[in-house]
PDB file of N, CA and C in Angstrom:
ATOM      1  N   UNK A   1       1.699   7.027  52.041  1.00  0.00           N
ATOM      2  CA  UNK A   1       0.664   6.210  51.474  1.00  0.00           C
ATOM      3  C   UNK A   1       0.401   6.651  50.030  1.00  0.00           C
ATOM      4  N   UNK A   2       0.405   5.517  49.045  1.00  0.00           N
ATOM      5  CA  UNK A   2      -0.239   5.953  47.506  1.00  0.00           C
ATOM      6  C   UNK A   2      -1.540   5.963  47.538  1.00  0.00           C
ATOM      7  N   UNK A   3      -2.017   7.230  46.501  1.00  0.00           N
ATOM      8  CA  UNK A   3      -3.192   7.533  45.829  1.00  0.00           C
ATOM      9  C   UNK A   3      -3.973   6.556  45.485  1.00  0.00           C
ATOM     10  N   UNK A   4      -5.419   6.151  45.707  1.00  0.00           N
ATOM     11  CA  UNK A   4      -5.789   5.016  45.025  1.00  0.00           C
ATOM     12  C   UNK A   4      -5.724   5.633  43.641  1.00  0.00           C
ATOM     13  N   UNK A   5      -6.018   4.682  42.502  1.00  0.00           N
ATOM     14  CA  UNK A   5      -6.119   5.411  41.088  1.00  0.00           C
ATOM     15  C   UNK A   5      -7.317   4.566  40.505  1.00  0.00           C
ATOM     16  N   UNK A   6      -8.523   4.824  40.216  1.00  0.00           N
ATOM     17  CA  UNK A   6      -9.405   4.816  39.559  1.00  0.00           C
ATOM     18  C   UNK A   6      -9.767   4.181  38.330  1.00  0.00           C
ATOM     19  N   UNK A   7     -10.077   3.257  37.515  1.00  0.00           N
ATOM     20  CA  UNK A   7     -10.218   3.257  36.202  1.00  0.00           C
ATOM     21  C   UNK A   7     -11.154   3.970  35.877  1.00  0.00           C
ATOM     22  N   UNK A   8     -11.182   4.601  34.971  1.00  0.00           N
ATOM     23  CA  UNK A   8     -12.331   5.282  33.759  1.00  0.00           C
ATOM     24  C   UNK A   8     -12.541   4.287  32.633  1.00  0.00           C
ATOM     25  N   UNK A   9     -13.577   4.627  32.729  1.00  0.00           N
ATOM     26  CA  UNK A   9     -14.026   4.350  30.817  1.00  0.00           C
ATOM     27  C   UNK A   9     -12.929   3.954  29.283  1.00  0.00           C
ATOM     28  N   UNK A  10     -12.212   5.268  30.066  1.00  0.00           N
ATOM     29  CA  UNK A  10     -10.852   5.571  28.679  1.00  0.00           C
ATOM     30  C   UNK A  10      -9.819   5.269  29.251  1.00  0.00           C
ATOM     31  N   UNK A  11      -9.584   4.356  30.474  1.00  0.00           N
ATOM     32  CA  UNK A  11      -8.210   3.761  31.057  1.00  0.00           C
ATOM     33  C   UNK A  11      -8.199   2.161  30.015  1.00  0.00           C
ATOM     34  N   UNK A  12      -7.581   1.921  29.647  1.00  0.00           N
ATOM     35  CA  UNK A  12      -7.123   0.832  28.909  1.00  0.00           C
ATOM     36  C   UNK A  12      -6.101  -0.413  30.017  1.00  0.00           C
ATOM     37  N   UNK A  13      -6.838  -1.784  30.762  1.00  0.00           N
ATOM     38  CA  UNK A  13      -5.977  -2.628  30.955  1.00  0.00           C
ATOM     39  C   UNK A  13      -5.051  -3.233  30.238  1.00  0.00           C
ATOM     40  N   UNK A  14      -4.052  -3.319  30.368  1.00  0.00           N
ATOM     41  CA  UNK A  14      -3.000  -4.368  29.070  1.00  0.00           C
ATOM     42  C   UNK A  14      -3.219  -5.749  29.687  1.00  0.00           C
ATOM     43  N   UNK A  15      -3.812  -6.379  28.983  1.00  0.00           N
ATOM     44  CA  UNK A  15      -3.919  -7.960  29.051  1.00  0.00           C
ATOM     45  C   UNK A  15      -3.768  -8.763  27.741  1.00  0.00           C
ATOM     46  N   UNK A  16      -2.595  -9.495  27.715  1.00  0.00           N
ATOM     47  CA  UNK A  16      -2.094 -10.612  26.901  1.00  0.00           C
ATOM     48  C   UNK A  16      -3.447 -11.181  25.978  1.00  0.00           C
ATOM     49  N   UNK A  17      -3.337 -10.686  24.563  1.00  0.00           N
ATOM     50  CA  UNK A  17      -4.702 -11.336  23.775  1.00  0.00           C
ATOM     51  C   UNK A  17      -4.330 -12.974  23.881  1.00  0.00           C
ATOM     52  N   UNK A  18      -5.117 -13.533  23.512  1.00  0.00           N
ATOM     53  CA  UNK A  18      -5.415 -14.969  22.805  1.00  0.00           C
ATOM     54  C   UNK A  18      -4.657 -15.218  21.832  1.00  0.00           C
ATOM     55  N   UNK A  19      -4.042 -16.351  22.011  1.00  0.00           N
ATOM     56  CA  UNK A  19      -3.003 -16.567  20.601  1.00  0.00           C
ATOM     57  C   UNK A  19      -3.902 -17.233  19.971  1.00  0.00           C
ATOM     58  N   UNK A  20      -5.014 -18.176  19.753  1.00  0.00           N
ATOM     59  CA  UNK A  20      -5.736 -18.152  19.230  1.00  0.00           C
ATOM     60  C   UNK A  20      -6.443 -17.158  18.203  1.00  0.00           C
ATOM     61  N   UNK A  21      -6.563 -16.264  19.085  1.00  0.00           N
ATOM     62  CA  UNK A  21      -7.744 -14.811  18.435  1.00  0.00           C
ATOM     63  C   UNK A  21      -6.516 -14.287  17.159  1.00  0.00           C
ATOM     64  N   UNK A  22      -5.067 -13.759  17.913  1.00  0.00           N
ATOM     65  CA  UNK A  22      -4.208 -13.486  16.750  1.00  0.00           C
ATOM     66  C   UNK A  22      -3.682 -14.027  15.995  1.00  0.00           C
ATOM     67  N   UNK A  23      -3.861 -15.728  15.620  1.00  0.00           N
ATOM     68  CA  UNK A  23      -3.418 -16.243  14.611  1.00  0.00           C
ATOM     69  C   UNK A  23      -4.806 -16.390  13.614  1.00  0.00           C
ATOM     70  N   UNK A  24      -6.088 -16.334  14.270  1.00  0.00           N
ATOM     71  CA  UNK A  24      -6.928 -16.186  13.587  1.00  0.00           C
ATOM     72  C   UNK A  24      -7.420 -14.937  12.623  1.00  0.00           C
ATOM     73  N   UNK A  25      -6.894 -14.034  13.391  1.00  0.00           N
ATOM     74  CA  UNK A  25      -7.008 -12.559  12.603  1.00  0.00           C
ATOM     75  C   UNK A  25      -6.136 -12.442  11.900  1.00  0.00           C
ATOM     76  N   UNK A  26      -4.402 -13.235  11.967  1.00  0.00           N
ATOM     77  CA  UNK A  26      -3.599 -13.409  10.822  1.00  0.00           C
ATOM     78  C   UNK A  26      -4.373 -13.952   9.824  1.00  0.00           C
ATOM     79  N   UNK A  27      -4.639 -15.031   9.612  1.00  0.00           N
ATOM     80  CA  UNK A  27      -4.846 -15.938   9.035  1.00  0.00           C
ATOM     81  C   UNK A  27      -6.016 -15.081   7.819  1.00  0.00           C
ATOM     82  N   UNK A  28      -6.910 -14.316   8.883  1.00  0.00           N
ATOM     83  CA  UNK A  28      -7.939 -13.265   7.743  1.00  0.00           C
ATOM     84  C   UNK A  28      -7.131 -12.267   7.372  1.00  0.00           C
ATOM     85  N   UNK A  29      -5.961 -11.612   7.774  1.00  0.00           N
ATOM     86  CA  UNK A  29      -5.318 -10.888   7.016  1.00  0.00           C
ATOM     87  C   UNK A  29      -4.645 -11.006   5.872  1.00  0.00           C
ATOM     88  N   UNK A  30      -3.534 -12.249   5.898  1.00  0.00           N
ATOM     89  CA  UNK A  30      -3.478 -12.948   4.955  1.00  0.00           C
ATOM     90  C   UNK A  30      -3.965 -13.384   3.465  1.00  0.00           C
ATOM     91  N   UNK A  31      -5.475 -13.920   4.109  1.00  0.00           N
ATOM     92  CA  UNK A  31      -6.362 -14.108   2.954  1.00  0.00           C
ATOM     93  C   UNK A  31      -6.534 -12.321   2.349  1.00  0.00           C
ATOM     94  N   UNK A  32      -6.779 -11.560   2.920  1.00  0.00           N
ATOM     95  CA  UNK A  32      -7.471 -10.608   2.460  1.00  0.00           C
ATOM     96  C   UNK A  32      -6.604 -10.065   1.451  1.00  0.00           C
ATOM     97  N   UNK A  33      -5.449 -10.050   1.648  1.00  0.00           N
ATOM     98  CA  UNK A  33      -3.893  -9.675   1.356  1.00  0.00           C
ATOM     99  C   UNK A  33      -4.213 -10.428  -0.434  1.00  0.00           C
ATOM    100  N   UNK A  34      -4.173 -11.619  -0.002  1.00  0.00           N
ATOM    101  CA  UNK A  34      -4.082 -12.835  -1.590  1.00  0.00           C
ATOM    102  C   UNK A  34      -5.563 -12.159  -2.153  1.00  0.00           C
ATOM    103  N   UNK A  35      -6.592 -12.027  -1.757  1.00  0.00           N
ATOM    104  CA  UNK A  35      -7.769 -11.688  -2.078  1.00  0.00           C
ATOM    105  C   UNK A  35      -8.033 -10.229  -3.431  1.00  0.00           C
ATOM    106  N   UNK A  36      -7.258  -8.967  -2.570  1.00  0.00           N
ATOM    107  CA  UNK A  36      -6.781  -7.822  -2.736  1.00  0.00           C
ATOM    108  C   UNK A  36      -5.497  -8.378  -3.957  1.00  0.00           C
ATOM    109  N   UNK A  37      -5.022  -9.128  -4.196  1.00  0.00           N
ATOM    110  CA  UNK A  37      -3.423  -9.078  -5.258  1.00  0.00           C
ATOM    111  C   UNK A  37      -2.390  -8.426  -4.457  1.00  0.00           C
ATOM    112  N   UNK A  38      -2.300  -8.149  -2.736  1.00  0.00           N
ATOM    113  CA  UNK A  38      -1.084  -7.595  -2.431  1.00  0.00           C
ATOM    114  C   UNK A  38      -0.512  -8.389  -1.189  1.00  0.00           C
ATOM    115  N   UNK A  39      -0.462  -9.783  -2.032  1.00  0.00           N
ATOM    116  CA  UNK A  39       0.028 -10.983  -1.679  1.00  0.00           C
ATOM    117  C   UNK A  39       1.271 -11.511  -2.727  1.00  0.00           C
ATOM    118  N   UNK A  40       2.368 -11.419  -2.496  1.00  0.00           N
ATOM    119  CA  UNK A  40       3.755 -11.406  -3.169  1.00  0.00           C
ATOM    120  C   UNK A  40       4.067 -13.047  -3.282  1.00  0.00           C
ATOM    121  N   UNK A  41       4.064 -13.562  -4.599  1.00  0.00           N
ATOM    122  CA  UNK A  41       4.673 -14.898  -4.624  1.00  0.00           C
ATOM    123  C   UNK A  41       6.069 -15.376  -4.744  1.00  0.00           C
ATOM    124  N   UNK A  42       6.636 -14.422  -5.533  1.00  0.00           N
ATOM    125  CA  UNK A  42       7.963 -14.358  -4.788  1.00  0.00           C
ATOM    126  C   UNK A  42       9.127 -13.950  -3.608  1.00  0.00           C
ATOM    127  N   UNK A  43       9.564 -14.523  -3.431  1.00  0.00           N
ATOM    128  CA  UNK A  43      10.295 -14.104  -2.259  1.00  0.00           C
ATOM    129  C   UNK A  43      11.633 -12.773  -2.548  1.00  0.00           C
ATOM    130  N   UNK A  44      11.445 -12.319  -1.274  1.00  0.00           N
ATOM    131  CA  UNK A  44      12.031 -11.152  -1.478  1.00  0.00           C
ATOM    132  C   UNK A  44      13.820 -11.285  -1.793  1.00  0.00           C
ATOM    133  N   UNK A  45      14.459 -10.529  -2.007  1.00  0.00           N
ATOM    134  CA  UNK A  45      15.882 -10.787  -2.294  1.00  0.00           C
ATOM    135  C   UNK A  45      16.794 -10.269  -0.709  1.00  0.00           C
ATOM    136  N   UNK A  46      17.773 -11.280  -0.496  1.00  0.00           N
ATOM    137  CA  UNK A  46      18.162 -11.350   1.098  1.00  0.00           C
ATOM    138  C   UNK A  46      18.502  -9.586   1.218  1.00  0.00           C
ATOM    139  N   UNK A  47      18.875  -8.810   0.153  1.00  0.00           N
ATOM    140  CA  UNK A  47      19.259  -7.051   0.554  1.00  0.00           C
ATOM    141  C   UNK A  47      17.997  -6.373   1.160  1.00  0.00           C
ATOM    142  N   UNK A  48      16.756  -7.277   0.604  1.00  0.00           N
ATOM    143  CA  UNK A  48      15.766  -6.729   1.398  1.00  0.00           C
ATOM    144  C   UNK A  48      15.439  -6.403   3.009  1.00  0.00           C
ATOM    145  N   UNK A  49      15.765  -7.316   3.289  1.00  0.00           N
ATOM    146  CA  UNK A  49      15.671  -8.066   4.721  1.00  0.00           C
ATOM    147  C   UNK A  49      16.601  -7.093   5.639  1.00  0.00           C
ATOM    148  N   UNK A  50      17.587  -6.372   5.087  1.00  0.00           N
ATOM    149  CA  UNK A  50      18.932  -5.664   5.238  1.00  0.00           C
ATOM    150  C   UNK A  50      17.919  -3.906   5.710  1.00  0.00           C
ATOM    151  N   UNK A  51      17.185  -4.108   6.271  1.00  0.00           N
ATOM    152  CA  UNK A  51      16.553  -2.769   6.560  1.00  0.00           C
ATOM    153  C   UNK A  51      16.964  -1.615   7.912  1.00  0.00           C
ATOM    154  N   UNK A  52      16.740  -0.425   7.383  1.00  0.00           N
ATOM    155  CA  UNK A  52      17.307   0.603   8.624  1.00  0.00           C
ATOM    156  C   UNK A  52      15.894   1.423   9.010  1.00  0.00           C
ATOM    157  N   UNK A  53      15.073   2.035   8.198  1.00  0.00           N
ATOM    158  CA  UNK A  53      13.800   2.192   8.283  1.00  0.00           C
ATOM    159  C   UNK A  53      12.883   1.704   9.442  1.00  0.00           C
ATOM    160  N   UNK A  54      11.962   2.064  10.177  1.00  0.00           N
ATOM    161  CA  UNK A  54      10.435   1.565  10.056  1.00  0.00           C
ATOM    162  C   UNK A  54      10.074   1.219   9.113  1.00  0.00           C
ATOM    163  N   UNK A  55       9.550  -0.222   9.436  1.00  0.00           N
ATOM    164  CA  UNK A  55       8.182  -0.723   8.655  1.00  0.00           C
ATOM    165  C   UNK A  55       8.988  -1.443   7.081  1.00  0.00           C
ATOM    166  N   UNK A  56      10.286  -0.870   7.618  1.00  0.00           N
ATOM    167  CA  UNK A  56      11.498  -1.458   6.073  1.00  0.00           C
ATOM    168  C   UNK A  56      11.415  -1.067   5.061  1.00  0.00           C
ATOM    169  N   UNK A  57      10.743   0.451   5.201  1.00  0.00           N
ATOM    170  CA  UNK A  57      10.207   1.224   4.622  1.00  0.00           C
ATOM    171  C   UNK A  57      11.660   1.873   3.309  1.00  0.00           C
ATOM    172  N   UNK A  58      12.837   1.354   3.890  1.00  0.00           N
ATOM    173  CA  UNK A  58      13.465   2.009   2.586  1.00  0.00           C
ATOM    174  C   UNK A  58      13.760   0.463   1.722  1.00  0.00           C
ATOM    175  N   UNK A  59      13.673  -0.358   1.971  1.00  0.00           N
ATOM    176  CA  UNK A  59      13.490  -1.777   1.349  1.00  0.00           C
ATOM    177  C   UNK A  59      12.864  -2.780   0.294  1.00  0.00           C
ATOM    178  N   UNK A  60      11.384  -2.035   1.354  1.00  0.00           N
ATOM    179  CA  UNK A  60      10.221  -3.146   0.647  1.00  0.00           C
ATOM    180  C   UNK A  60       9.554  -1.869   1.245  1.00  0.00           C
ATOM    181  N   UNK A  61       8.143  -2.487   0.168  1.00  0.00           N
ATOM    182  CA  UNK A  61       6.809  -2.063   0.134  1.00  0.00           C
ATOM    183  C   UNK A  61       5.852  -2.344   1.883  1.00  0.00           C
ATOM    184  N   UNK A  62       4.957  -1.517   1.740  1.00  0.00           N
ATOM    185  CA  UNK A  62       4.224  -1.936   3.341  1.00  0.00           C
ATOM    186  C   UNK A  62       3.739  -3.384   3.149  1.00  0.00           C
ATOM    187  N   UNK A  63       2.907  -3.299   1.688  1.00  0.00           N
ATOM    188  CA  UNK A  63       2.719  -4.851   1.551  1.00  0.00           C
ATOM    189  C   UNK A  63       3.769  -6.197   1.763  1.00  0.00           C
ATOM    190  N   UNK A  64       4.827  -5.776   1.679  1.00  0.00           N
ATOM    191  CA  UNK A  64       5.746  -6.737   1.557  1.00  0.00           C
ATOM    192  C   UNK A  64       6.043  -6.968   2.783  1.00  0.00           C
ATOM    193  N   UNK A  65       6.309  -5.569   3.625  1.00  0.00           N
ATOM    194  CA  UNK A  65       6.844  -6.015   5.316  1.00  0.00           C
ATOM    195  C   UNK A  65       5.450  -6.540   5.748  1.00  0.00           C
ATOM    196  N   UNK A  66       4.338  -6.613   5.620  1.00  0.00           N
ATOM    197  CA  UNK A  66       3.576  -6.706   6.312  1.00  0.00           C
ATOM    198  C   UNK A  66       3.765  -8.548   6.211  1.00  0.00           C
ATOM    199  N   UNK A  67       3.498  -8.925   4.330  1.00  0.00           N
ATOM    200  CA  UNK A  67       4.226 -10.512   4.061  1.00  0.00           C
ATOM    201  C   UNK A  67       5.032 -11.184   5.242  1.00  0.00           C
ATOM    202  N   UNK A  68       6.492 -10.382   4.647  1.00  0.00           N
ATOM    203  CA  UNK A  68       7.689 -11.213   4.880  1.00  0.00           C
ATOM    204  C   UNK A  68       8.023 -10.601   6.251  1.00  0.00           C
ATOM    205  N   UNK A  69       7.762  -9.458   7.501  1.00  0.00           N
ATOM    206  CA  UNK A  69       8.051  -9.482   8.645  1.00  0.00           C
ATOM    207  C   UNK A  69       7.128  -9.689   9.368  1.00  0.00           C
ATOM    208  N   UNK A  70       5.791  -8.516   9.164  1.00  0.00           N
ATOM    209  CA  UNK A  70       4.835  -8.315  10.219  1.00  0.00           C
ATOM    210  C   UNK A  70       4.429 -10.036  10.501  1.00  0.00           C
ATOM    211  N   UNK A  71       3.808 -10.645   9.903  1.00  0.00           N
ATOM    212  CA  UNK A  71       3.236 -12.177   9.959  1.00  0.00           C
ATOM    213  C   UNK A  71       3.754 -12.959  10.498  1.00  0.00           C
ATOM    214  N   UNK A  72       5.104 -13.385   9.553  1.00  0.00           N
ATOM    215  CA  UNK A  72       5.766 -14.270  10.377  1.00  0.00           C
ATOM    216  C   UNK A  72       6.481 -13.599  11.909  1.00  0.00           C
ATOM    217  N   UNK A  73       6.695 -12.529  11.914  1.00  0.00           N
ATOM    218  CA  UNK A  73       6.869 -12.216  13.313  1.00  0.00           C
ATOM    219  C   UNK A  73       6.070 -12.692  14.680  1.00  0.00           C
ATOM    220  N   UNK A  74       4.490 -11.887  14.100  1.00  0.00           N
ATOM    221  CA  UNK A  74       3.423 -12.119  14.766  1.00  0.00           C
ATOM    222  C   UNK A  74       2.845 -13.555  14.859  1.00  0.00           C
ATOM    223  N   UNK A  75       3.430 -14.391  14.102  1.00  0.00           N
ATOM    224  CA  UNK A  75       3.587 -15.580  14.081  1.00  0.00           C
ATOM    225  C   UNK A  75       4.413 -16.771  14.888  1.00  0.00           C
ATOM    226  N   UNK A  76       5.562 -16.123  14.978  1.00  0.00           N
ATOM    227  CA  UNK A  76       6.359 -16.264  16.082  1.00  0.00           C
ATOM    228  C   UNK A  76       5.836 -15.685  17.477  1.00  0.00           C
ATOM    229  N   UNK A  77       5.782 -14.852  17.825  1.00  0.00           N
ATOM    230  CA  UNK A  77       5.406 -14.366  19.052  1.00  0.00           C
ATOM    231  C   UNK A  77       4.079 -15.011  19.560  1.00  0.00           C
ATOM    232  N   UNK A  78       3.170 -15.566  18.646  1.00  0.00           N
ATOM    233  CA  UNK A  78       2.144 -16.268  19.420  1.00  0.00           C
ATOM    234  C   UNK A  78       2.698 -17.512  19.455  1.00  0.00           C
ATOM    235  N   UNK A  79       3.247 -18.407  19.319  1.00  0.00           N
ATOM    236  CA  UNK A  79       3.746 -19.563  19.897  1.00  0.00           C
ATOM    237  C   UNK A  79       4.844 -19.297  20.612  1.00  0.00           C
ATOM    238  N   UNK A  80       5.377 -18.474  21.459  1.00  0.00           N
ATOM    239  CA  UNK A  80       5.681 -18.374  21.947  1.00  0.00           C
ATOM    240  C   UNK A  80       5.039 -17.468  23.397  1.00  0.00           C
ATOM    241  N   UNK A  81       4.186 -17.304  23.096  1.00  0.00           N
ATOM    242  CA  UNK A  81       3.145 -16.243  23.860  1.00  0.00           C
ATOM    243  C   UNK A  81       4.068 -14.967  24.491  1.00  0.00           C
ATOM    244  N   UNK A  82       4.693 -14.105  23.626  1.00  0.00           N
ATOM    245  CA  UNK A  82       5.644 -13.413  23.719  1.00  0.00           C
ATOM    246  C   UNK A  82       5.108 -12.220  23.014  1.00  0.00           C
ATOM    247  N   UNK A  83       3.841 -11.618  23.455  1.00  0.00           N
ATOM    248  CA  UNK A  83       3.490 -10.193  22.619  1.00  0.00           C
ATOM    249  C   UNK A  83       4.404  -8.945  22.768  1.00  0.00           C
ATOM    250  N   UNK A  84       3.818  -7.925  22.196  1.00  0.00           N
ATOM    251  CA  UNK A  84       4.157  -6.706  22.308  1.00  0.00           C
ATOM    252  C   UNK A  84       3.041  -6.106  23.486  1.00  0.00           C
ATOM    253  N   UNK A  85       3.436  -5.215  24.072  1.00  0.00           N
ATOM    254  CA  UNK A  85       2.050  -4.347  24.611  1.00  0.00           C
ATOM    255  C   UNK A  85       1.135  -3.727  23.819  1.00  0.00           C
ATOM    256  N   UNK A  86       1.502  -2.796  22.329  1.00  0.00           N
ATOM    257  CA  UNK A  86       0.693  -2.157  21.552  1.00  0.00           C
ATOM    258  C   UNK A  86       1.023  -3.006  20.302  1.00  0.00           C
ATOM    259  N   UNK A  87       0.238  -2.790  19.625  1.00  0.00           N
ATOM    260  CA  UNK A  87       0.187  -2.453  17.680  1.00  0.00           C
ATOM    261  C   UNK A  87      -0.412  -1.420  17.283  1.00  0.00           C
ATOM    262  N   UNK A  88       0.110  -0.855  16.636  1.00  0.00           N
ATOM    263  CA  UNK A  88       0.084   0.382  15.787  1.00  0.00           C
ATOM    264  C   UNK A  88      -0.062   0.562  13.741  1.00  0.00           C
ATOM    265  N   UNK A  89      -0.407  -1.534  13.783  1.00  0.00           N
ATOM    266  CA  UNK A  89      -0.184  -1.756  12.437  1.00  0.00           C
ATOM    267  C   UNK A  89      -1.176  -1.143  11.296  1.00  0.00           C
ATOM    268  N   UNK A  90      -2.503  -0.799  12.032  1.00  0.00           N
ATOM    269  CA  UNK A  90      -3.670  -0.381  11.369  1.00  0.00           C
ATOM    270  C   UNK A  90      -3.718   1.108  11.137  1.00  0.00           C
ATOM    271  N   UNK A  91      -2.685   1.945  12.305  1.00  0.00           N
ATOM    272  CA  UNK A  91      -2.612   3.349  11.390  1.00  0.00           C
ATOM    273  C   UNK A  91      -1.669   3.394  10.227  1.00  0.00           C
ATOM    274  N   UNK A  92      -0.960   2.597  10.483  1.00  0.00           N
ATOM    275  CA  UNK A  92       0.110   2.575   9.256  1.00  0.00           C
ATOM    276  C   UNK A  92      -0.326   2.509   8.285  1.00  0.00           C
ATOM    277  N   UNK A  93      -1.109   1.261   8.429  1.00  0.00           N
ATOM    278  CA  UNK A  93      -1.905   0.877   6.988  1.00  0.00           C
ATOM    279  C   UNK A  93      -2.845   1.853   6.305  1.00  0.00           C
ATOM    280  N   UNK A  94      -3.827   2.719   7.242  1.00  0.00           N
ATOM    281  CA  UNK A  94      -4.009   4.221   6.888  1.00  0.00           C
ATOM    282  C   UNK A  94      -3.578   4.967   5.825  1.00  0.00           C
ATOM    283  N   UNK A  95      -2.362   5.140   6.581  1.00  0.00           N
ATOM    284  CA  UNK A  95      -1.796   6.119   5.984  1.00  0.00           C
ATOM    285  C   UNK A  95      -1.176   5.699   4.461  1.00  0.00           C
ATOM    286  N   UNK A  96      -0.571   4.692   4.332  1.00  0.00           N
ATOM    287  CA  UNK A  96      -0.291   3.802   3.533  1.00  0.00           C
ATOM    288  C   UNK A  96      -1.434   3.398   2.364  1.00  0.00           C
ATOM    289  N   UNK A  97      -2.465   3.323   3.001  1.00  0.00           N
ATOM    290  CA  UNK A  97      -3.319   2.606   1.846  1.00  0.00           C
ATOM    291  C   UNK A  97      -4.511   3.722   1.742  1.00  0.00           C
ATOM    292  N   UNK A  98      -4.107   4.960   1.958  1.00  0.00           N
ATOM    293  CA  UNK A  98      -4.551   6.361   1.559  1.00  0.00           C
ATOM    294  C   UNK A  98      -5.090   6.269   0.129  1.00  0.00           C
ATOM    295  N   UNK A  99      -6.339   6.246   0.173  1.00  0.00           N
ATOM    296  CA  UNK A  99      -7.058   6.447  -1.562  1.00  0.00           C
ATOM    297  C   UNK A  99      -6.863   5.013  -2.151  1.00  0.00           C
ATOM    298  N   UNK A 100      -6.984   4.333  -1.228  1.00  0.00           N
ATOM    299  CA  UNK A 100      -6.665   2.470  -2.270  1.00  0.00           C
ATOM    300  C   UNK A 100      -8.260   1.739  -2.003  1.00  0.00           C
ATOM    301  N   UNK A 101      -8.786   1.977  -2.593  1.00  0.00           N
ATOM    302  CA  UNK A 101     -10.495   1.700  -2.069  1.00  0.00           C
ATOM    303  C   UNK A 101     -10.566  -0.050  -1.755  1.00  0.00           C
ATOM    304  N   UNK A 102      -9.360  -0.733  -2.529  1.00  0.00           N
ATOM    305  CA  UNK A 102      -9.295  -1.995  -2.428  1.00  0.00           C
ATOM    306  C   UNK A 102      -9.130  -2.177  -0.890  1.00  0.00           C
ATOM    307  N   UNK A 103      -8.415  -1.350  -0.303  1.00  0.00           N
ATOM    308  CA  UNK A 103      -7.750  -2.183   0.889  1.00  0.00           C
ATOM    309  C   UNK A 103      -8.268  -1.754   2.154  1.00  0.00           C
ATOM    310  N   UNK A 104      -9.785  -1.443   1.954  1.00  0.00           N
ATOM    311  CA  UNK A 104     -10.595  -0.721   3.024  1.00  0.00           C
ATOM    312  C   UNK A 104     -10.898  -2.022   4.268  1.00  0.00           C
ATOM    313  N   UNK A 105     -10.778  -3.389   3.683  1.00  0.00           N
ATOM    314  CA  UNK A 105     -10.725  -3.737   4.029  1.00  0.00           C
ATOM    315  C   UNK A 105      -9.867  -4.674   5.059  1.00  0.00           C
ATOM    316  N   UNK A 106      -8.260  -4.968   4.425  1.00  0.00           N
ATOM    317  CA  UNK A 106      -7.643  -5.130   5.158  1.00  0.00           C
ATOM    318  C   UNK A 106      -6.962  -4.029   5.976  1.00  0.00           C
ATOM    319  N   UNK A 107      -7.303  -2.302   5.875  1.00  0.00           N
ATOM    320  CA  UNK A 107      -7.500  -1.678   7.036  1.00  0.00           C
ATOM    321  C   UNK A 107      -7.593  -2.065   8.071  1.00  0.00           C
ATOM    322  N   UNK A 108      -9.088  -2.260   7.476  1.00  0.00           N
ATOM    323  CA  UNK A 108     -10.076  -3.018   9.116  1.00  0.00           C
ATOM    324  C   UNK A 108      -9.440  -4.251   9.910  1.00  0.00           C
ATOM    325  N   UNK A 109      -9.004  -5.207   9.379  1.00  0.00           N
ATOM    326  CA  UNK A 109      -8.561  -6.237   9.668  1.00  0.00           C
ATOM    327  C   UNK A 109      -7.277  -5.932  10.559  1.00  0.00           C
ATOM    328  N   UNK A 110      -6.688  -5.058  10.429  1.00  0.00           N
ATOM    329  CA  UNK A 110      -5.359  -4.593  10.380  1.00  0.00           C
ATOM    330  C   UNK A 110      -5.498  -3.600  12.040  1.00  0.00           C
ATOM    331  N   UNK A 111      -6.748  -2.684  11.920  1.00  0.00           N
ATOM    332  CA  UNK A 111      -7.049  -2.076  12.795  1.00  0.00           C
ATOM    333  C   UNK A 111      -7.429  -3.184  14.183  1.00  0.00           C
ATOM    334  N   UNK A 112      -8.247  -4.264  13.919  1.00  0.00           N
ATOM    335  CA  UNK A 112      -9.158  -4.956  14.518  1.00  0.00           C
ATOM    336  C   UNK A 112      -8.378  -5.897  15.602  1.00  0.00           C
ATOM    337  N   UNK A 113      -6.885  -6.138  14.614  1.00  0.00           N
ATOM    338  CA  UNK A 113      -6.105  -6.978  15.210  1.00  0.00           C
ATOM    339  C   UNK A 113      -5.096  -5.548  16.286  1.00  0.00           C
ATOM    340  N   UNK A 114      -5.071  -4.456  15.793  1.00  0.00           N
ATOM    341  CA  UNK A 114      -4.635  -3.333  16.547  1.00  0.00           C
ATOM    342  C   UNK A 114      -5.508  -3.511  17.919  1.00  0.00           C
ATOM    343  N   UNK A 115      -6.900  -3.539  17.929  1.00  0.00           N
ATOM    344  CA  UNK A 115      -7.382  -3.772  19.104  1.00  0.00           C
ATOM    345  C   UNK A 115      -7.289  -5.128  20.040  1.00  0.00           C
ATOM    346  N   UNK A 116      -6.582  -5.860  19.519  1.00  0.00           N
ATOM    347  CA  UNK A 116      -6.162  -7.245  20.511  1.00  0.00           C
ATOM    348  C   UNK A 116      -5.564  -7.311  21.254  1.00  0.00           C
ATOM    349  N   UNK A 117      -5.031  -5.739  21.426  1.00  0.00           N
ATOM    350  CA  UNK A 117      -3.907  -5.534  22.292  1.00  0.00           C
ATOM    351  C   UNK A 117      -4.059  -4.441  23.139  1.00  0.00           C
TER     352      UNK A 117
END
């Protein structure tokens, strides 16, 4: 016979967010992105795209993967209702936007959508 197992407080269910909720929190990331100036109007060059890195980190800028992969990814995956279990996009951005007083905010945004999951 198995153990029953308990939830706590600090047990975390995984339940499928709202594709709603995450195209809406795109959509404020986005803006915040154009808001901030680390919103790219040109498009990147196809060697970019050519990444071995996390985050495409030897490629492009965080701003840029966040543009040209994180979005439209996360963009894809909600019409398709095809998530991930975690995001981890808001420590990145942390660490990344270390001493950038501008981007305290799409932190948050970044973190917020980390909790949708």
């Amino acid at each position: 016979m198995r153990p029953v197992r308990f939830l706590t407080h600090s047990s975390k269910i995984n339940c499928m967010p709202n594709s709603q909720a995450v195209l809406s929190k795109l959509e404020q990331i986005e803006t915040e992105m154009q808001h901030i100036k680390l919103w790219q109007e040109n498009l990147l060059g196809a060697e970019q795209y050519d990444f071995k890195a996390a985050f495409a980190g030897d490629t492009m800028s965080f701003p840029q993967w966040l543009q040209f992969i994180f979005i439209p990814n996360v963009k894809h995956a909600a019409a398709n209702e095809n998530f991930p279990l975690d995001s981890q996009v808001g420590i990145m951005a942390v660490r990344e936007f270390d001493g950038m007083d501008k981007a305290s905010g799409l932190i948050r945004l970044l973190s917020e959508f980390d909790a949708l999951f």
